[in-house]
PDB file of N, CA and C in Angstrom:
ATOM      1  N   UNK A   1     -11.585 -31.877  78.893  1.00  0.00           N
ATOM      2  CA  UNK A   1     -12.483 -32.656  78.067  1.00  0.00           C
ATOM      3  C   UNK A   1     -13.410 -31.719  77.313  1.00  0.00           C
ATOM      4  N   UNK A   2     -13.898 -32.402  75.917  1.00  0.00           N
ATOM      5  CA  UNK A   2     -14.670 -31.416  74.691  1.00  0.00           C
ATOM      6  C   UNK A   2     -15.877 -32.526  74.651  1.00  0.00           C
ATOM      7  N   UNK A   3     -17.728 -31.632  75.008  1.00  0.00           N
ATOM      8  CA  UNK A   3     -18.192 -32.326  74.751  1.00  0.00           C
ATOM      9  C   UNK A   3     -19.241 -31.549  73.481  1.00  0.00           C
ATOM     10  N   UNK A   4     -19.669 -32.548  73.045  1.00  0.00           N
ATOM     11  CA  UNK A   4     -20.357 -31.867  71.590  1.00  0.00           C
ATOM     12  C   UNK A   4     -21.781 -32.001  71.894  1.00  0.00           C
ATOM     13  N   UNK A   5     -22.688 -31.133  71.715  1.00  0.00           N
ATOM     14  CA  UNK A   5     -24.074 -31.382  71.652  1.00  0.00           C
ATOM     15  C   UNK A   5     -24.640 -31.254  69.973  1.00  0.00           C
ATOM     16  N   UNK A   6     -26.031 -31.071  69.807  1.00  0.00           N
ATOM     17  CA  UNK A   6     -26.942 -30.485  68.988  1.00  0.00           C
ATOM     18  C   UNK A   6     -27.882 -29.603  69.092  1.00  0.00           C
ATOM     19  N   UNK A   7     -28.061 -28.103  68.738  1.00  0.00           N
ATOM     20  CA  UNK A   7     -29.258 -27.759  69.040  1.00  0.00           C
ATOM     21  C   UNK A   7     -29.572 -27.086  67.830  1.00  0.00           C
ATOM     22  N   UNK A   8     -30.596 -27.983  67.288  1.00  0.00           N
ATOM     23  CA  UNK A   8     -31.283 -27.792  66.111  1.00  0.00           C
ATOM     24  C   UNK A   8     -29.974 -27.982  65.047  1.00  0.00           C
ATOM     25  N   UNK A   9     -29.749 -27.280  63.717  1.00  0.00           N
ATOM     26  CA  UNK A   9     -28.766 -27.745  63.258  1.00  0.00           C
ATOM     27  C   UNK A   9     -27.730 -27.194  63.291  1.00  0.00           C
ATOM     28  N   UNK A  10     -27.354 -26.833  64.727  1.00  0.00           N
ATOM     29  CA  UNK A  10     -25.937 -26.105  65.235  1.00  0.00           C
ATOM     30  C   UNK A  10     -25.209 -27.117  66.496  1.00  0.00           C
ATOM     31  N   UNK A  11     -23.977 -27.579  66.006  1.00  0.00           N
ATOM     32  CA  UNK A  11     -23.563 -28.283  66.811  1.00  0.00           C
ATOM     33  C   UNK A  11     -23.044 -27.077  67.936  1.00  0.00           C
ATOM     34  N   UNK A  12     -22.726 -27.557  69.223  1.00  0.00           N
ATOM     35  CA  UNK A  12     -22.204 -27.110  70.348  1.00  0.00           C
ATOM     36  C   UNK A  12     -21.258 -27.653  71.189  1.00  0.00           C
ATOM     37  N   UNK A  13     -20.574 -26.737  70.925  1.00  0.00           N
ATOM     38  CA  UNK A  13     -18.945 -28.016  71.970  1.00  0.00           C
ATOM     39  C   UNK A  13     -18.937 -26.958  73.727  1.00  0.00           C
ATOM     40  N   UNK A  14     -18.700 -28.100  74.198  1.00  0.00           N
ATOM     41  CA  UNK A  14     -18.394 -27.444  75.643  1.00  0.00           C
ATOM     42  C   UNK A  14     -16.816 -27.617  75.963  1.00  0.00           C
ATOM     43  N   UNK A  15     -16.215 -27.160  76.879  1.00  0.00           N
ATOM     44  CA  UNK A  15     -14.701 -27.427  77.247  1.00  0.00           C
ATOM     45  C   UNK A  15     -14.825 -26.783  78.996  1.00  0.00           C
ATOM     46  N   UNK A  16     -13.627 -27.576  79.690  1.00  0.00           N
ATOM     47  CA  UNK A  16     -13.694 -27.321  80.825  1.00  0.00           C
ATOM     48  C   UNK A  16     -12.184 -27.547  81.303  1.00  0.00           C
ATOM     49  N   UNK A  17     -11.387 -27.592  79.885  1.00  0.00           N
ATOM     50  CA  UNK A  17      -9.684 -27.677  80.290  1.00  0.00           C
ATOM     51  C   UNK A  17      -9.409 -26.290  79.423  1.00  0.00           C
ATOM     52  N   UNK A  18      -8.350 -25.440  79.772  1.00  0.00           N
ATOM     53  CA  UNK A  18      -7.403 -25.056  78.787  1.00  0.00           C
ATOM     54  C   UNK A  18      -7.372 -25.124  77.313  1.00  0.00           C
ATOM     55  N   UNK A  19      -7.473 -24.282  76.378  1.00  0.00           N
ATOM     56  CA  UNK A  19      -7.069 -24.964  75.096  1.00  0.00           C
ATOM     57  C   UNK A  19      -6.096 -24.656  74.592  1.00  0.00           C
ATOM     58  N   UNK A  20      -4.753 -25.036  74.519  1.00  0.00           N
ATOM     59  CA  UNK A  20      -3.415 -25.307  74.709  1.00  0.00           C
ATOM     60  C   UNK A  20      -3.369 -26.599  73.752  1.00  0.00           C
ATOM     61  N   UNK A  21      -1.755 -26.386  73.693  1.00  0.00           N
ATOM     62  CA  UNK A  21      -0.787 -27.616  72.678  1.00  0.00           C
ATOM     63  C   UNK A  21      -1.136 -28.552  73.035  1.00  0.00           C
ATOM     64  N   UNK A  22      -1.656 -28.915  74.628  1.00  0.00           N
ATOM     65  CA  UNK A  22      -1.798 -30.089  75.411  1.00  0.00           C
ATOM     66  C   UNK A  22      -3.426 -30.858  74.398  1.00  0.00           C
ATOM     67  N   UNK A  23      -4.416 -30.198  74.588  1.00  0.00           N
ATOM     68  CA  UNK A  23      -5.826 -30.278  74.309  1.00  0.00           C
ATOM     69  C   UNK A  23      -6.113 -30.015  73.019  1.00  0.00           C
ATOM     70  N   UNK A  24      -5.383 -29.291  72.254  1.00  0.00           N
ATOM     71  CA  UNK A  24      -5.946 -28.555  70.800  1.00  0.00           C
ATOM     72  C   UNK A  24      -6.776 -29.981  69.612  1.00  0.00           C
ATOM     73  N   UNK A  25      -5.480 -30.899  70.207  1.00  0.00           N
ATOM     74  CA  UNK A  25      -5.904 -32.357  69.111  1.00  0.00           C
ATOM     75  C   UNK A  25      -7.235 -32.848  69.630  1.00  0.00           C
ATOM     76  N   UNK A  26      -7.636 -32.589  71.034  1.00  0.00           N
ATOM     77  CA  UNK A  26      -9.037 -33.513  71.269  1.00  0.00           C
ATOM     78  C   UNK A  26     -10.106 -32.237  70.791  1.00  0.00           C
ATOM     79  N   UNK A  27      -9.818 -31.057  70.607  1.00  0.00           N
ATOM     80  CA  UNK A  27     -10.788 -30.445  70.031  1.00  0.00           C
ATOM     81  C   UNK A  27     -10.808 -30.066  68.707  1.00  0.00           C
ATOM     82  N   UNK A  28      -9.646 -30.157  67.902  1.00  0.00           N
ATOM     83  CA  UNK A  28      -9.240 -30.611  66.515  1.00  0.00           C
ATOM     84  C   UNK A  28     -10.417 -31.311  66.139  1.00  0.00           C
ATOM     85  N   UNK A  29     -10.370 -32.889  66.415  1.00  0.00           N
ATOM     86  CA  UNK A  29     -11.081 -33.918  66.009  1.00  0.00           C
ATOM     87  C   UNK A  29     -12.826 -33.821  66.160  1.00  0.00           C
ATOM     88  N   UNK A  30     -13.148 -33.149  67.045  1.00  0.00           N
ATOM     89  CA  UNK A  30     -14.667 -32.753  67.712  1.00  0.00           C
ATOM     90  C   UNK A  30     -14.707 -31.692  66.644  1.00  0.00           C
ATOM     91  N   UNK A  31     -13.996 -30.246  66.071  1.00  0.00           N
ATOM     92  CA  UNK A  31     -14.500 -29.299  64.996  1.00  0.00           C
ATOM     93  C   UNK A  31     -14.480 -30.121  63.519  1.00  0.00           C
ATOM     94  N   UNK A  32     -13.727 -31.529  63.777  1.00  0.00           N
ATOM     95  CA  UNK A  32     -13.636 -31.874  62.235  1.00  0.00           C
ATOM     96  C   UNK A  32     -14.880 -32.401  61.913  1.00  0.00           C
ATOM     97  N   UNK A  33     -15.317 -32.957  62.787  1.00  0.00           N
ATOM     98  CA  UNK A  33     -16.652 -34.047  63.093  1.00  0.00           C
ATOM     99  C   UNK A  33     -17.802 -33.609  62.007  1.00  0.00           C
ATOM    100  N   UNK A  34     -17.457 -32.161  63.015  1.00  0.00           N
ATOM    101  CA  UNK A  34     -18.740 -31.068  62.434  1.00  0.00           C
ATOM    102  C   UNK A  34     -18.433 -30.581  60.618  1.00  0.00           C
ATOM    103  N   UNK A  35     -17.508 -30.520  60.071  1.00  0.00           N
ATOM    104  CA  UNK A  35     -17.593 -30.900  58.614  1.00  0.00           C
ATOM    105  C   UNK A  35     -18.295 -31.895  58.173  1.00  0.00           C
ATOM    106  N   UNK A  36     -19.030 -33.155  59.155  1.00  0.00           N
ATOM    107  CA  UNK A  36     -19.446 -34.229  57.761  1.00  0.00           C
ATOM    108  C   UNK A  36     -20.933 -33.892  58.314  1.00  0.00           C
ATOM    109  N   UNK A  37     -21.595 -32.870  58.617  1.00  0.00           N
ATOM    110  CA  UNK A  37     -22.838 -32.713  58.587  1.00  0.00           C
ATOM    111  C   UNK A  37     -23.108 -31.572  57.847  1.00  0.00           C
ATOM    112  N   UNK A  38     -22.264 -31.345  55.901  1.00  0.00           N
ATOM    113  CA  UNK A  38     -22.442 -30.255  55.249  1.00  0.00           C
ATOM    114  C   UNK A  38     -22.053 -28.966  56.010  1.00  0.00           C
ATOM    115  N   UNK A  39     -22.743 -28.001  55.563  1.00  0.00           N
ATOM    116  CA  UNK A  39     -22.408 -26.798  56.194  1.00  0.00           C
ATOM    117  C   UNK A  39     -22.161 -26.247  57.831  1.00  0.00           C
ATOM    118  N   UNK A  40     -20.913 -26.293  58.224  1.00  0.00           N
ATOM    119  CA  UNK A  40     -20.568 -26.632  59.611  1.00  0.00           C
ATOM    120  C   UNK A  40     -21.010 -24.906  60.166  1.00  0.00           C
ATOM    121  N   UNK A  41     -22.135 -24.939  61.320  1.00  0.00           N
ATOM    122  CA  UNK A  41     -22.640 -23.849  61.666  1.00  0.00           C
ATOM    123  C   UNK A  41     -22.293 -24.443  63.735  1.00  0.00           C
ATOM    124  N   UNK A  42     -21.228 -23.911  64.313  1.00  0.00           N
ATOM    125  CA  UNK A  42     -20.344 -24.581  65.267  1.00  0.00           C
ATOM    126  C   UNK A  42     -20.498 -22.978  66.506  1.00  0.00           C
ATOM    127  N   UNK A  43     -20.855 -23.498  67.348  1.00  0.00           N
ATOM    128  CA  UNK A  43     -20.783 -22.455  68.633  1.00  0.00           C
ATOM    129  C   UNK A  43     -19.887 -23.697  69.657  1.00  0.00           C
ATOM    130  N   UNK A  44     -18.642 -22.784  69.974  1.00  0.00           N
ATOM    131  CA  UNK A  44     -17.774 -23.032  70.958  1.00  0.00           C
ATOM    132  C   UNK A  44     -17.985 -22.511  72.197  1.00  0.00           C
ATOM    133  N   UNK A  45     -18.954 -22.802  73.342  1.00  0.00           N
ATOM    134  CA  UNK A  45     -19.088 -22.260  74.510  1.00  0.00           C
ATOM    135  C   UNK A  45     -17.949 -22.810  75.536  1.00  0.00           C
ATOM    136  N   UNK A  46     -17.325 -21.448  75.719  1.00  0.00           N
ATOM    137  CA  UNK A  46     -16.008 -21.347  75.992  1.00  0.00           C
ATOM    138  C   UNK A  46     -16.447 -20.968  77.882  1.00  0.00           C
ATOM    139  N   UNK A  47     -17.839 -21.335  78.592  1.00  0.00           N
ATOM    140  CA  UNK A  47     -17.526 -20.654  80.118  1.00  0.00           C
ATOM    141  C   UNK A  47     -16.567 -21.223  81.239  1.00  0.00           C
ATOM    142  N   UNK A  48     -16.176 -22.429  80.759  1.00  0.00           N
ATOM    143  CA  UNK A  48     -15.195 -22.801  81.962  1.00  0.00           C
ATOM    144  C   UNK A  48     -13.727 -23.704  81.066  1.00  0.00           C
ATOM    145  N   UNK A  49     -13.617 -22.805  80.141  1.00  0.00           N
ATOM    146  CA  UNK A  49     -12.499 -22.939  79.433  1.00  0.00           C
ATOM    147  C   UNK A  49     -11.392 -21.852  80.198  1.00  0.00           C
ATOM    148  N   UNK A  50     -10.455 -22.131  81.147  1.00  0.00           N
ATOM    149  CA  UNK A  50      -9.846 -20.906  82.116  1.00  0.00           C
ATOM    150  C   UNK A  50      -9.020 -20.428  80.896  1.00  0.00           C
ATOM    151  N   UNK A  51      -8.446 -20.779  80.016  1.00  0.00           N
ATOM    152  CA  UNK A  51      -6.956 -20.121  78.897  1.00  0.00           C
ATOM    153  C   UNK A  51      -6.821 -20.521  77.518  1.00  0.00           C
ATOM    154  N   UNK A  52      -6.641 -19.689  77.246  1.00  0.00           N
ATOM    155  CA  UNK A  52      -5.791 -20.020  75.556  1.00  0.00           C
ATOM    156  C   UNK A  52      -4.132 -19.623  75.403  1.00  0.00           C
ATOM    157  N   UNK A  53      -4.005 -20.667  74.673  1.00  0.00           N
ATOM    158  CA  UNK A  53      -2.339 -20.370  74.603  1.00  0.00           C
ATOM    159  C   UNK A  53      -2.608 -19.940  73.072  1.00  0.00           C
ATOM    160  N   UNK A  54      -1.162 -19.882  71.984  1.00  0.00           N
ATOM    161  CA  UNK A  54      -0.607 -19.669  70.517  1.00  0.00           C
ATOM    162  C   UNK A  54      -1.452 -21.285  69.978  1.00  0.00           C
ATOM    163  N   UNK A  55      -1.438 -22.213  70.503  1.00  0.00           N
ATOM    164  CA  UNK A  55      -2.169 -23.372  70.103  1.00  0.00           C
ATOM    165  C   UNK A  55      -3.535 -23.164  69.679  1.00  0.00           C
ATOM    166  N   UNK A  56      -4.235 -22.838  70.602  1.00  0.00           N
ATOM    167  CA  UNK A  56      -5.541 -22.961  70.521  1.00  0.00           C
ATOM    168  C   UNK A  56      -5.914 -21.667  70.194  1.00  0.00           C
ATOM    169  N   UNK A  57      -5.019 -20.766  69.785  1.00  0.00           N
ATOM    170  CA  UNK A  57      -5.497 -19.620  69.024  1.00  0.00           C
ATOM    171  C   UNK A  57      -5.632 -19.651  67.582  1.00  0.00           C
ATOM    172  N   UNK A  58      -4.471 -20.669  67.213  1.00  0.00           N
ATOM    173  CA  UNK A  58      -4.468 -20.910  66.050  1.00  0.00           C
ATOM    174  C   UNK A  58      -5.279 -21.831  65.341  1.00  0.00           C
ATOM    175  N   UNK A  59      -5.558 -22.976  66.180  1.00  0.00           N
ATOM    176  CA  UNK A  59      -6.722 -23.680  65.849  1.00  0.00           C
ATOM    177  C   UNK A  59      -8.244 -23.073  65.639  1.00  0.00           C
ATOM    178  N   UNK A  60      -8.502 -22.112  66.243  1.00  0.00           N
ATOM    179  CA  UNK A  60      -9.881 -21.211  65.882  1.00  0.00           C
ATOM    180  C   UNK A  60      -9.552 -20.472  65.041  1.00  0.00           C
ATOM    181  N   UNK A  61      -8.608 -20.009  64.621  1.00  0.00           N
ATOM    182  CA  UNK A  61      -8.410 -19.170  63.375  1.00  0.00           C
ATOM    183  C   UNK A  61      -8.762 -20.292  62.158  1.00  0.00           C
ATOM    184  N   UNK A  62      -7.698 -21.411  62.184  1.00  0.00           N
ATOM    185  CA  UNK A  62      -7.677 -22.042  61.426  1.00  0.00           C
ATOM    186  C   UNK A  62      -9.116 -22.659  60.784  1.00  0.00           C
ATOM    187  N   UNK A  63      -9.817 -23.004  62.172  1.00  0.00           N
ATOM    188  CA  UNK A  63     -11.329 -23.331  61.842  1.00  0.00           C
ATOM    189  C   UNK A  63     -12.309 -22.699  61.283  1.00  0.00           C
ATOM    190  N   UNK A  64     -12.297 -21.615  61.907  1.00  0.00           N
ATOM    191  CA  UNK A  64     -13.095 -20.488  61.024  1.00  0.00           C
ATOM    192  C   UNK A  64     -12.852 -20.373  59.340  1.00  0.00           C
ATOM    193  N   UNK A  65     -11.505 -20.418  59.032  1.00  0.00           N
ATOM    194  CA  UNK A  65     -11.438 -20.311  57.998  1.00  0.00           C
ATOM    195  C   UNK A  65     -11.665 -21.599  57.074  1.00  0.00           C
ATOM    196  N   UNK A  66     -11.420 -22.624  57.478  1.00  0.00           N
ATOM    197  CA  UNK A  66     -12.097 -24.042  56.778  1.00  0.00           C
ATOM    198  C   UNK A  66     -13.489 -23.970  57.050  1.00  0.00           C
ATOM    199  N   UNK A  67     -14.124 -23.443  57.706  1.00  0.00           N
ATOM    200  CA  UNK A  67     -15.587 -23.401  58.071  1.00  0.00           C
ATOM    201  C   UNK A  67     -16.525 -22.574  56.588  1.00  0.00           C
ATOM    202  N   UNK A  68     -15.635 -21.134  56.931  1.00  0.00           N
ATOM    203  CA  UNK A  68     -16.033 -20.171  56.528  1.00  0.00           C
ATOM    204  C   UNK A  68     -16.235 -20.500  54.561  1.00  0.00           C
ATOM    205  N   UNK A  69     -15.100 -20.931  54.372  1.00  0.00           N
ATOM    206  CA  UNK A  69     -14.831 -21.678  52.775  1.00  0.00           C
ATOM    207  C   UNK A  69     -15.756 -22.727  52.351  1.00  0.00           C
ATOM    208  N   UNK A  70     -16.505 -23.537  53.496  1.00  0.00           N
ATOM    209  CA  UNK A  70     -17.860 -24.363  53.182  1.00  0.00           C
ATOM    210  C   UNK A  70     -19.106 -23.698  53.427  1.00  0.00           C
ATOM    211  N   UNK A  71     -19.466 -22.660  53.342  1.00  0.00           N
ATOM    212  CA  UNK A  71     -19.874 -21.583  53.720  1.00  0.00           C
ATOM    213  C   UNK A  71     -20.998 -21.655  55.306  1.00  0.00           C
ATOM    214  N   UNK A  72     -19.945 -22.029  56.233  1.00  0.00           N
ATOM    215  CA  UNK A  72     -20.224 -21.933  57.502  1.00  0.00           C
ATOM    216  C   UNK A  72     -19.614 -21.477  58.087  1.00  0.00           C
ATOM    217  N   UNK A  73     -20.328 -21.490  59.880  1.00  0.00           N
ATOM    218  CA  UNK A  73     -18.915 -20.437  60.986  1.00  0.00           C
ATOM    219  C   UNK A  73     -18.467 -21.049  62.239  1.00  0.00           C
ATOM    220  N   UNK A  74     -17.986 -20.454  62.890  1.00  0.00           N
ATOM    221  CA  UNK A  74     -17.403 -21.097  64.254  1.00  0.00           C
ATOM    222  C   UNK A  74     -17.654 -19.708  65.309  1.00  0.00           C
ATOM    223  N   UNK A  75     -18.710 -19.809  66.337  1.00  0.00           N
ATOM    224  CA  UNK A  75     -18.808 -18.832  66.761  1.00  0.00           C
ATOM    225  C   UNK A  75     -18.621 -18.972  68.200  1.00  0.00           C
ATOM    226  N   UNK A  76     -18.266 -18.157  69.434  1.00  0.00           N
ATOM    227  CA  UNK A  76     -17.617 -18.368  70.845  1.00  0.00           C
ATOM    228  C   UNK A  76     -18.449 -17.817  71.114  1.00  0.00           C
ATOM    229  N   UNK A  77     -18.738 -17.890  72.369  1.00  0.00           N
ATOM    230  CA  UNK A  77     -19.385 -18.026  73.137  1.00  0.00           C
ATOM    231  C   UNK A  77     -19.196 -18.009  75.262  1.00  0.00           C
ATOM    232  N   UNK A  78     -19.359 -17.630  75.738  1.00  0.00           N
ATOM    233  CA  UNK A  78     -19.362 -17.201  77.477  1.00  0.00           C
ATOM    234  C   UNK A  78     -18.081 -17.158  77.470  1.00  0.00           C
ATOM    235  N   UNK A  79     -17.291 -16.727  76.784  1.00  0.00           N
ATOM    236  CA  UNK A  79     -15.392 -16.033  77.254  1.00  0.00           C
ATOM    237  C   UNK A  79     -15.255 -15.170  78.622  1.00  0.00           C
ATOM    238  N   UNK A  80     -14.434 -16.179  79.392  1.00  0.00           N
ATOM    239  CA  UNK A  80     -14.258 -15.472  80.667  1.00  0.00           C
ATOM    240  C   UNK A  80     -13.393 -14.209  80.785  1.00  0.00           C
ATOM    241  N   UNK A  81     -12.749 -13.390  81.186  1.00  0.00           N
ATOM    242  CA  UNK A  81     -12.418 -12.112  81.215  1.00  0.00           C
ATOM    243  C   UNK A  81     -10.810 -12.410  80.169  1.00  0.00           C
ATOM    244  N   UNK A  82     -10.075 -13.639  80.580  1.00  0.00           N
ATOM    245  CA  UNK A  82      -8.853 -13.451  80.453  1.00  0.00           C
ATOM    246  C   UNK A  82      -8.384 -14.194  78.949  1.00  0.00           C
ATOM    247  N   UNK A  83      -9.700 -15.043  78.798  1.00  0.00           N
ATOM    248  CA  UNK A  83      -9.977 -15.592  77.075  1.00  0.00           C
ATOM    249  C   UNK A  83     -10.138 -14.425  76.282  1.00  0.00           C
ATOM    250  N   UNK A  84     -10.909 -13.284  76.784  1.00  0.00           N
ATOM    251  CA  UNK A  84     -11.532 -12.375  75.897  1.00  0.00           C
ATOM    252  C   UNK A  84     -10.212 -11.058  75.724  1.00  0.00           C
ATOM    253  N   UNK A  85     -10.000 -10.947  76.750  1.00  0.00           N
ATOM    254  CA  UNK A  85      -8.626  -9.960  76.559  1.00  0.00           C
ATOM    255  C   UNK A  85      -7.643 -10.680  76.109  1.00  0.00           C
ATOM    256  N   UNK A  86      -7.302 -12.032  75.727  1.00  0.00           N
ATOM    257  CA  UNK A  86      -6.117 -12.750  74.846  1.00  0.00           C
ATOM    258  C   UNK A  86      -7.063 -12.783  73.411  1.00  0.00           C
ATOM    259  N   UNK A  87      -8.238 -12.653  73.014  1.00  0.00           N
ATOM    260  CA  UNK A  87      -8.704 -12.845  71.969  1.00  0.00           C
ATOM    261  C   UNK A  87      -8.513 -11.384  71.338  1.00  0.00           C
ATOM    262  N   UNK A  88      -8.789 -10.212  71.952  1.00  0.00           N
ATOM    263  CA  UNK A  88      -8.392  -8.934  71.802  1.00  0.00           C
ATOM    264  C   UNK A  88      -6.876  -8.598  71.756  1.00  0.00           C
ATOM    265  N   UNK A  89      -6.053  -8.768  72.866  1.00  0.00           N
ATOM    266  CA  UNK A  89      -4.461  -8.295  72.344  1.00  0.00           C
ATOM    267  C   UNK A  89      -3.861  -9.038  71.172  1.00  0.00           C
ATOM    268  N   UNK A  90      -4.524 -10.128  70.354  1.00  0.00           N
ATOM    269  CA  UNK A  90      -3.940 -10.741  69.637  1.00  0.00           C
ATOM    270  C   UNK A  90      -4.469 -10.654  68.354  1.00  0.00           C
ATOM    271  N   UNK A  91      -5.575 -10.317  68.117  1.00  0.00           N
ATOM    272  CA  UNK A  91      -6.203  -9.697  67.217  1.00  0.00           C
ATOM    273  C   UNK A  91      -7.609 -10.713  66.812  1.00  0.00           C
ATOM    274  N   UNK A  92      -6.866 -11.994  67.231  1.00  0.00           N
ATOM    275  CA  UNK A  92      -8.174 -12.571  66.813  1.00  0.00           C
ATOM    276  C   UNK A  92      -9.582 -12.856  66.827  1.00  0.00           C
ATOM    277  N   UNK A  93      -9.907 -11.279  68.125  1.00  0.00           N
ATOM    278  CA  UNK A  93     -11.484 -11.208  68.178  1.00  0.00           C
ATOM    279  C   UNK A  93     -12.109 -10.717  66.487  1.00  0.00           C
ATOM    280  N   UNK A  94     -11.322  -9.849  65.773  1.00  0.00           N
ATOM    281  CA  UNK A  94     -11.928  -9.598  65.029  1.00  0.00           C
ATOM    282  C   UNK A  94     -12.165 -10.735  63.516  1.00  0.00           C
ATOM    283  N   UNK A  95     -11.768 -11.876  63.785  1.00  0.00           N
ATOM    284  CA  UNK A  95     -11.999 -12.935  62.735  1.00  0.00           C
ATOM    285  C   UNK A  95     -13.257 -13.802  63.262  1.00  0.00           C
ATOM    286  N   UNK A  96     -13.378 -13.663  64.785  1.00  0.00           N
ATOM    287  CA  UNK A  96     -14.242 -14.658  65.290  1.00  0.00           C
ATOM    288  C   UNK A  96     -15.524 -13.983  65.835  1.00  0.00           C
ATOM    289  N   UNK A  97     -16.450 -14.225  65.942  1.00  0.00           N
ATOM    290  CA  UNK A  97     -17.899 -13.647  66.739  1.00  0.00           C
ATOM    291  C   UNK A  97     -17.903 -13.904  67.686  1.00  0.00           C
ATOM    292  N   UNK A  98     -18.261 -13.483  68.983  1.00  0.00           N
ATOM    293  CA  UNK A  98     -18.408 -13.562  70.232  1.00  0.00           C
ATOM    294  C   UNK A  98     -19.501 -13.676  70.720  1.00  0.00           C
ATOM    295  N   UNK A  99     -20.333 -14.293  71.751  1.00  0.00           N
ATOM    296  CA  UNK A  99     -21.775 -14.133  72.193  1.00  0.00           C
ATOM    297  C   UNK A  99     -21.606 -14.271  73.567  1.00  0.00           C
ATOM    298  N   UNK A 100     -22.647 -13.218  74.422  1.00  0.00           N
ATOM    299  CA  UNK A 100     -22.654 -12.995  75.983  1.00  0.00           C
ATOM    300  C   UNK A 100     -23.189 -14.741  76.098  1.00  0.00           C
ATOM    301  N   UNK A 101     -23.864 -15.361  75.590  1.00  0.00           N
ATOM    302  CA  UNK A 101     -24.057 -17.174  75.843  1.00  0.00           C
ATOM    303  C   UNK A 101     -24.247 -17.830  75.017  1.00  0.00           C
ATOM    304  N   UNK A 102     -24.485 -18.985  75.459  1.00  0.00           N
ATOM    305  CA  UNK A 102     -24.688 -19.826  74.070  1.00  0.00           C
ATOM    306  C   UNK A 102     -25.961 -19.766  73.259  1.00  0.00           C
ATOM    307  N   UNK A 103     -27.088 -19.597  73.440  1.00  0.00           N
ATOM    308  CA  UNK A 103     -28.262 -19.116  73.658  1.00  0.00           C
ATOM    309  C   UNK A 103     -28.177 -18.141  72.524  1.00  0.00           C
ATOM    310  N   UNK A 104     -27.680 -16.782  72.868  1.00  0.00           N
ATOM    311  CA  UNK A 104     -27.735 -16.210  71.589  1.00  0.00           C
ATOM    312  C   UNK A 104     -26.756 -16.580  70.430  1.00  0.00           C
ATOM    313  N   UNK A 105     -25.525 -17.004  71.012  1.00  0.00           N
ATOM    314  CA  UNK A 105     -24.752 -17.500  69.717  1.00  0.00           C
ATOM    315  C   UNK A 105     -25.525 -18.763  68.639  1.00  0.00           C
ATOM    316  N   UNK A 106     -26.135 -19.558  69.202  1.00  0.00           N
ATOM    317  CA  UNK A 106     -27.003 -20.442  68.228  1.00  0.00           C
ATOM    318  C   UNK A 106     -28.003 -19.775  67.840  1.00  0.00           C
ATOM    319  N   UNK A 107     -29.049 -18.698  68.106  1.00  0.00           N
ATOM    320  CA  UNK A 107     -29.763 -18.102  67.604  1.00  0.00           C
ATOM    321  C   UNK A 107     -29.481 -17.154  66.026  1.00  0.00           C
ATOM    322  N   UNK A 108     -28.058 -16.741  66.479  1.00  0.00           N
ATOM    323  CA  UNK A 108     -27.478 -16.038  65.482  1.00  0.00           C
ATOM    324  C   UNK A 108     -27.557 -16.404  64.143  1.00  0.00           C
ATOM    325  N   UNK A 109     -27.824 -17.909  64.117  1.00  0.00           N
ATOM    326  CA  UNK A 109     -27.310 -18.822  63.155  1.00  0.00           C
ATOM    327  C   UNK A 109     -28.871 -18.281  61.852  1.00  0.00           C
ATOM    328  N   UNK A 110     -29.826 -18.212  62.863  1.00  0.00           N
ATOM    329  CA  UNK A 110     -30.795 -17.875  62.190  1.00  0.00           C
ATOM    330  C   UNK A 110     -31.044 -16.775  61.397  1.00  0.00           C
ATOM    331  N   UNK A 111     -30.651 -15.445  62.187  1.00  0.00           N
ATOM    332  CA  UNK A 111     -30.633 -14.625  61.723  1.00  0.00           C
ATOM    333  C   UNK A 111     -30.164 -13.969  60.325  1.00  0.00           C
TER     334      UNK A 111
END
C-alpha cells in the first residue's frame, strides 16, 4: 500500500510493499495525483519499501522525467541497502536524488 501526505507544498508518498509489476499501477495513480497541484515537487520515502524490480524502476525514471518537464522533481528518500545498490548497478541513481530521510528530502525543495 502507497500512502500520500502533505508537507507544506511537497507531497509525500509512503510504501510498505515492493515496487514491482504487481504495485507500480497503485503508485502510478498516487505520482499522477501530484500533477494536478501545478508544479509536482514529490519525495518518495522509500524506508520499508524491501525491492525494486525493471517495473518500478522504470516508473521513477519515467516520473522524474514528466515531473522534471513541468518544472518539478521526484526525490527518494530512506533507501534500504538493497533499493540503493539496485538504484546504483542500474544506473538510475544518477537521474534521481537521494536523501538519508524524508526530512531533508522535503527541505531540499527549498533550497
Amino acid at each position: 500500500m502507497f500512502e500520500q501526505s502533505k508537507q507544506g507544498a511537497v507531497d509525500v508518498i509512503r510504501g510498505e510493499l515492493p515496487l514491482n509489476y504487481e504495485t507500480v499501477e497503485a503508485l502510478s495513480e498516487i505520482l499522477e495525483q501530484c500533477l494536478a497541484h501545478g508544479q509536482p515537487r514529490v519525495v518518495f520515502d522509500m524506508e520499508h519499501v524491501p525491492l525494486l524490480d525493471s517495473a518500478g524502476l522504470e516508473l521513477l525514471v519515467e516520473v522524474q522525467e514528466n515531473y522534471q518537464r513541468r518544472g518539478g522533481s521526484l526525490r527518494l528518500a530512506m533507501l534500504n541497502p538493497l533499493c540503493r545498490e539496485i538504484l546504483e548497478v542500474t544506473g538510475v541513481d544518477r537521474s534521481l536524488e537521494t536523501f538519508p530521510d524524508s526530512s531533508t528530502a522535503v527541505g531540499s525543495f527549498v533550497q
